[in-house]
Every structure is written in structure tokens, then in C-alpha cells.
Protein backbone atom coordinates (compact mmCIF):
# COMPACT_ATOMS: atom_id res chain seq x y z
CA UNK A 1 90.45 74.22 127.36
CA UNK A 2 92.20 73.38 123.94
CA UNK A 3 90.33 75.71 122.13
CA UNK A 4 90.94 78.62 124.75
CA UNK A 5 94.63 77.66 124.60
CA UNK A 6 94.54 77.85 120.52
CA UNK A 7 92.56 81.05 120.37
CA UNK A 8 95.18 82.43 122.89
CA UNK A 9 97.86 81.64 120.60
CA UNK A 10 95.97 82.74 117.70
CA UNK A 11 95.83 85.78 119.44
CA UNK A 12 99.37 85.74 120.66
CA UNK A 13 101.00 85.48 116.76
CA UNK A 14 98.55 87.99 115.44
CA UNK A 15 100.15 90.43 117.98
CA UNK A 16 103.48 89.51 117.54
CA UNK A 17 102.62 89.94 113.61
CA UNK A 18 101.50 93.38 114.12
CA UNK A 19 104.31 94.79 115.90
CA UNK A 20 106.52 93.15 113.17
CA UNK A 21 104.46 94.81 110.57
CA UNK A 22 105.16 98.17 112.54
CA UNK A 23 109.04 97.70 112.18
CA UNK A 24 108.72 97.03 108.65
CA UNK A 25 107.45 99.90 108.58
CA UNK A 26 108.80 102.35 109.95
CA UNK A 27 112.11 100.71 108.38
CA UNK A 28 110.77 102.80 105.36
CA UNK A 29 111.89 106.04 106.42
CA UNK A 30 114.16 107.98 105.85
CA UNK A 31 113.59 106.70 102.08
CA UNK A 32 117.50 106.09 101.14
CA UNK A 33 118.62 107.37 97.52
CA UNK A 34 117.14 104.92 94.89
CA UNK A 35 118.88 103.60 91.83
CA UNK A 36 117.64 104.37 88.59
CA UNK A 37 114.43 102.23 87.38
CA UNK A 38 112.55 102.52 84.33
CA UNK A 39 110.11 104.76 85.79
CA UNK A 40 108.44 106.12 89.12
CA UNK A 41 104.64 105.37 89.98
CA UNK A 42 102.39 107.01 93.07
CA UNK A 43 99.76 105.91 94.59
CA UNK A 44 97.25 109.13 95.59
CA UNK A 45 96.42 109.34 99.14
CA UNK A 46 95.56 111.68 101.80
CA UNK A 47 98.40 114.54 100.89
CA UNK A 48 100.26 115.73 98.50
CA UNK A 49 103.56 114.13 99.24
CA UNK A 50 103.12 111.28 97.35
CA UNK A 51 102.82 113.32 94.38
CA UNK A 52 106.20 115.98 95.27
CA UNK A 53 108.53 112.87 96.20
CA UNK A 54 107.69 111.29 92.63
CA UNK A 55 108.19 114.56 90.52
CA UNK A 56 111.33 114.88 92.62
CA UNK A 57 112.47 111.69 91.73
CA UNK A 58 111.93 112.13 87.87
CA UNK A 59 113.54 115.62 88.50
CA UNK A 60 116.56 113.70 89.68
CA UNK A 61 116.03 111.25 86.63
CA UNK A 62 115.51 108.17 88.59
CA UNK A 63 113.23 107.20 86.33
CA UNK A 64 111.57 107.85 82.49
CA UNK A 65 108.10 108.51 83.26
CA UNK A 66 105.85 109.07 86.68
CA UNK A 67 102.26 107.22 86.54
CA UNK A 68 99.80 108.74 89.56
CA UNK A 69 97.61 106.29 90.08
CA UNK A 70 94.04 106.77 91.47
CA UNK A 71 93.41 110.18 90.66
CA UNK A 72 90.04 111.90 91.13
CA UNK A 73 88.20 112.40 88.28
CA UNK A 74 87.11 115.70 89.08
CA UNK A 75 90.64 116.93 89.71
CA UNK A 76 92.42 118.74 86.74
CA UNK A 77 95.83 118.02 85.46
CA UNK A 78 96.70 121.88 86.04
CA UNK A 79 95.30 121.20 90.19
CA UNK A 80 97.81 118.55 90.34
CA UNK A 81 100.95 120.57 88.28
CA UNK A 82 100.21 122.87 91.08
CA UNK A 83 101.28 120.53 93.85
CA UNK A 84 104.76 120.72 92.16
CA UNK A 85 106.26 124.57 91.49
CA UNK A 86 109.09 124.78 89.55
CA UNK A 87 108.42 121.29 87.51
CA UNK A 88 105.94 122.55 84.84
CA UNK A 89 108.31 121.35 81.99
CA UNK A 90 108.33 117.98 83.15
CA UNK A 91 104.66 117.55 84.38
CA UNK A 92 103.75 118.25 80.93
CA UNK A 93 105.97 116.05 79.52
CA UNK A 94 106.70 112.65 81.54
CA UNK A 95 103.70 112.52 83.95
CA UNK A 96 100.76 110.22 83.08
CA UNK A 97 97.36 110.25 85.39
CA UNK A 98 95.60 107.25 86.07
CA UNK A 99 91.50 107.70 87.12
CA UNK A 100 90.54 104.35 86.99
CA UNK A 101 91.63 103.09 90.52
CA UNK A 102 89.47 103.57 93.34
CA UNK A 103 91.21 101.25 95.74
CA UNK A 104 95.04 99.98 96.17
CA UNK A 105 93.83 96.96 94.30
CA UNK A 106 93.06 98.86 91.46
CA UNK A 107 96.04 101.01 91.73
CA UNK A 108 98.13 97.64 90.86
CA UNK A 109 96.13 96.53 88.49
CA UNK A 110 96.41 100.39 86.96
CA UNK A 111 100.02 100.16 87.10
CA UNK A 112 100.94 96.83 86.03
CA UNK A 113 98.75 97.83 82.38
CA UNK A 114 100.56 101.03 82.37
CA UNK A 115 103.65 99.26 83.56
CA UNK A 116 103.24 96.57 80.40
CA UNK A 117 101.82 99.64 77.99
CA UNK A 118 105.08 101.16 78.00
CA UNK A 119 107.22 97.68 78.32
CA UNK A 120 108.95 99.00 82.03
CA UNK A 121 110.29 96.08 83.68
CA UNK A 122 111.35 97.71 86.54
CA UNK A 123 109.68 100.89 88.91
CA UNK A 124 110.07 103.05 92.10
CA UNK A 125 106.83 102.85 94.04
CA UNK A 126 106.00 106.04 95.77
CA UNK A 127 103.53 105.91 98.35
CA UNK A 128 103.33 106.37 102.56
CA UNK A 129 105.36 104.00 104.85
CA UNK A 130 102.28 102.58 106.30
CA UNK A 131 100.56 101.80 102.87
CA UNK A 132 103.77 100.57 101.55
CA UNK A 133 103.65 96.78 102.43
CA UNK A 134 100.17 96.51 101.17
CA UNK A 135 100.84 98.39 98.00
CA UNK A 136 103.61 96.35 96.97
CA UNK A 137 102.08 93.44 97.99
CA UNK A 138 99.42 94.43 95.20
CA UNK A 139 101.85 95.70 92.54
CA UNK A 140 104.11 92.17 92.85
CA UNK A 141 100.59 90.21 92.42
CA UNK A 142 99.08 92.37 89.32
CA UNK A 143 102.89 92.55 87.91
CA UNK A 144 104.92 89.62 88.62
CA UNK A 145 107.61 90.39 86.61
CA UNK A 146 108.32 93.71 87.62
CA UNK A 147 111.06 95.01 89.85
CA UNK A 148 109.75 97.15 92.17
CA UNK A 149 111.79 99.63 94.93
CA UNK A 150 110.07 101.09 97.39
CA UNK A 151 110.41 104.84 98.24
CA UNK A 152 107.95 105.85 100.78
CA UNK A 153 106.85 108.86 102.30
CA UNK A 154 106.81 109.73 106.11
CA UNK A 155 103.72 109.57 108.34
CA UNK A 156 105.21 111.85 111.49
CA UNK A 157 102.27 110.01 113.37
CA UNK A 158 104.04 106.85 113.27
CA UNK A 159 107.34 107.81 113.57
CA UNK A 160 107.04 107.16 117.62
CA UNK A 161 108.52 103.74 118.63
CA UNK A 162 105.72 103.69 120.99
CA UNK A 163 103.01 104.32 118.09
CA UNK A 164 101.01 101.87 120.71
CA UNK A 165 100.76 104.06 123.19
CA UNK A 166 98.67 106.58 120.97
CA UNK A 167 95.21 105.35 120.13
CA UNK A 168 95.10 107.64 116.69
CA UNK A 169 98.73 105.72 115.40
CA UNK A 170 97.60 102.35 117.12
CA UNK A 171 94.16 102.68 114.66
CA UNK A 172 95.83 103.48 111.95
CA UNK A 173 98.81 101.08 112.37
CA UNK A 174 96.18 98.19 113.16
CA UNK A 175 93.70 98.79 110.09
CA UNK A 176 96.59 99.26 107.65
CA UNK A 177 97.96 95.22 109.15
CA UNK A 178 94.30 94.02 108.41
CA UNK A 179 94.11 95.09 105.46
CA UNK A 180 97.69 93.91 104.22
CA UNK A 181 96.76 90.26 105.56
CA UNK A 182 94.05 90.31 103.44
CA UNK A 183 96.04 91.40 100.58
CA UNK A 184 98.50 88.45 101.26
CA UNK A 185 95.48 86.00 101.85
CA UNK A 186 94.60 86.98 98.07
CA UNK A 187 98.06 86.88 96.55
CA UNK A 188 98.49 83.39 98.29
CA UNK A 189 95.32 82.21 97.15
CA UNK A 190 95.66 83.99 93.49
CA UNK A 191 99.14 82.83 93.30
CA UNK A 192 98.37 78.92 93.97
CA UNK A 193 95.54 78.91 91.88
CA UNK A 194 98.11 80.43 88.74
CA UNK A 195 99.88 77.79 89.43
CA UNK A 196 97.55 74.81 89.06
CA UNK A 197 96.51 76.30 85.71
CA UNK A 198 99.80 77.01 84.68
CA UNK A 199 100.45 73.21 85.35
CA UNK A 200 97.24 71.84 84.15
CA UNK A 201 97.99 73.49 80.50
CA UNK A 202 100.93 72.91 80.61
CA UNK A 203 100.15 68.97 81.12
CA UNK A 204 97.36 68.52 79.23
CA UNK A 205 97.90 67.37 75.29
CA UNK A 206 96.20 68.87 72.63
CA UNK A 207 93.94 67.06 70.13
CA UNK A 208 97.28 65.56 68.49
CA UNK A 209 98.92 64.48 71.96
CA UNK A 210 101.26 67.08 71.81
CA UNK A 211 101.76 69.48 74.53
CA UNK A 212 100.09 72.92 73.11
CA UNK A 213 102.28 75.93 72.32
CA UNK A 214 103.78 78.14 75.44
């Protein structure tokens, strides 16, 4: 009977943790009007809009540079300038592709070297409301010392306050919370075990019994 009663809760707070998940977000959108950072980053997906709303942003100089992170390898720079009319001067100038990512794990760990690369302390992450929480979640683990404002892109499908109701949103909704619970599990985990080393150099004395350098 206990364990019934626990798995029911279990059950009960993972529920209640996915509809909060929803809120946040659809709290994305509308995107407000960022301040300025030193630059913008995307994170590819399954449109184009994560591409436009960065070049718009640079257009609007809210930031140096763009990174897109996760680009196909067999996609051209002149495939992706194409996405963007009107913003050939600035593609060729301030956007930088990344094709090493294959995952949103990667895409962090693509931005925070192109992040520390150019010495940006601070970005606008461009990617869609659902993938938002996951990717920042990602970003603040690979790059702890970056600020990071979000700026994400509408997915109409989730727009709908009842997003339960429709088995297509309710999917989509659910598998994005999964996965974002398993990128907190591994930023709690990856986090506590920085600290412990942090404090185990830190403690232990060198050969001379002093503390080594920082």
C-alpha cells in the first residue's frame, strides 16, 4: 500500500511538473525586445525561424556577432544566406556556422568555445519556446559564466492553453519535459561533482604544504 501511495505521488508531482514546464513555456512568446548582449547564438531546428529572428536581431544590433549552431554539413553558407533576403552584407560579415553539434548538448558545448573564442560574456539565445528551457539549461552548464537572454521563437502548435487536449502538442510538450529533466539531472550531477573537485584542490597542499596556485 505504501509503495502504491508513493508511486501515486510520484506520479502526481511529475504531472504537476509538466504542466508547469508548459507555462514556462509558453511564457516565451511573444519574445519581448531584448537589450543589447555581446552577441546572438541559434540553435538549428526544424525551420527556418530560428535562423530569421537571429539575423533580425543583429540587424537591429542587439548583438556583435550571430553563431548558428548545429548546422548540416552538407548545407552551404549561400543555402543558409538565402533564408535571410535583404541581409547579405551582414551574413557575410558577422555570422559564424557551427557543424560540429549534432544534439542540444553539443550545441552548448559549441557555443560556450565560440562564446570563450571571442571573450563574449554575455548572449541572446535564439531558439523555439519549447526547446528553450532545455537549451539554456545546456548553455548555463557548458558556460557558467555567461549571461544568457532568451529570445524564442513561436511554435503555433503550442500556443493553445489546452495544448493537452491535442495528442500532436501533448507529444511534443511531454518529450521536450523528458528530455529537459534529464538535462537538469546532468547539470545537478555535473555541477556537484565541480564542486567537490573545486574543493578538493582547493584543500589539498602541494608538495611544500602550501595551497597550489588558483
Amino acid at each position: 500500500m505504501k509503495f502504491l501511495t508513493f508511486i501515486a505521488t510520484l506520479a502526481l508531482i511529475w504531472v504537476i511538473g509538466l504542466f508547469a514546464f508548459a507555462d514556462r513555456v509558453r511564457s516565451y512568446t511573444p519574445a519581448p525586445e531584448p537589450a543589447r548582449a555581446d552577441a546572438i547564438v541559434a540553435l538549428t531546428g526544424p525551420s527556418a525561424e530560428r535562423v530569421n529572428a537571429a539575423v533580425r536581431l543583429l540587424e537591429q544590433d542587439k548583438g556583435e556577432r550571430v553563431l548558428i549552431s548545429g548546422v548540416n554539413r552538407e548545407v552551404r553558407r549561400e543555402e543558409l544566406r538565402a533564408l535571410t533576403p535583404g541581409s547579405t552584407g551582414l551574413f557575410n560579415c558577422c555570422v559564424d556556422l557551427g557543424f560540429e553539434a549534432e544534439d542540444t548538448v553539443g550545441n552548448a558545448q559549441e557555443i560556450a568555445a565560440w562564446a570563450q573564442a571571442k571573450d563574449y560574456d554575455s548572449l541572446i539565445v535564439v531558439t523555439s519556446d519549447y526547446h528553450m528551457p532545455r537549451a539554456l539549461t545546456e548553455i548555463r552548464a557548458a558556460a557558467p559564466g555567461v549571461e544568457l537572454t532568451a529570445h524564442a521563437v513561436k511554435t503555433p502548435l503550442l500556443d493553445d492553453s489546452s495544448w493537452w487536449r491535442a495528442a500532436t502538442a501533448a507529444r511534443r510538450m511531454t518529450l521536450e519535459y523528458m528530455k529537459y529533466l534529464a538535462a537538469l539531472g546532468r547539470a545537478t550531477v555535473g555541477g556537484t561533482r565541480g564542486d567537490r573537485a573545486e574543493t578538493s584542490t582547493m584543500a589539498a597542499p602541494n608538495a611544500s604544504g602550501e595551497r597550489p596556485p588558483e
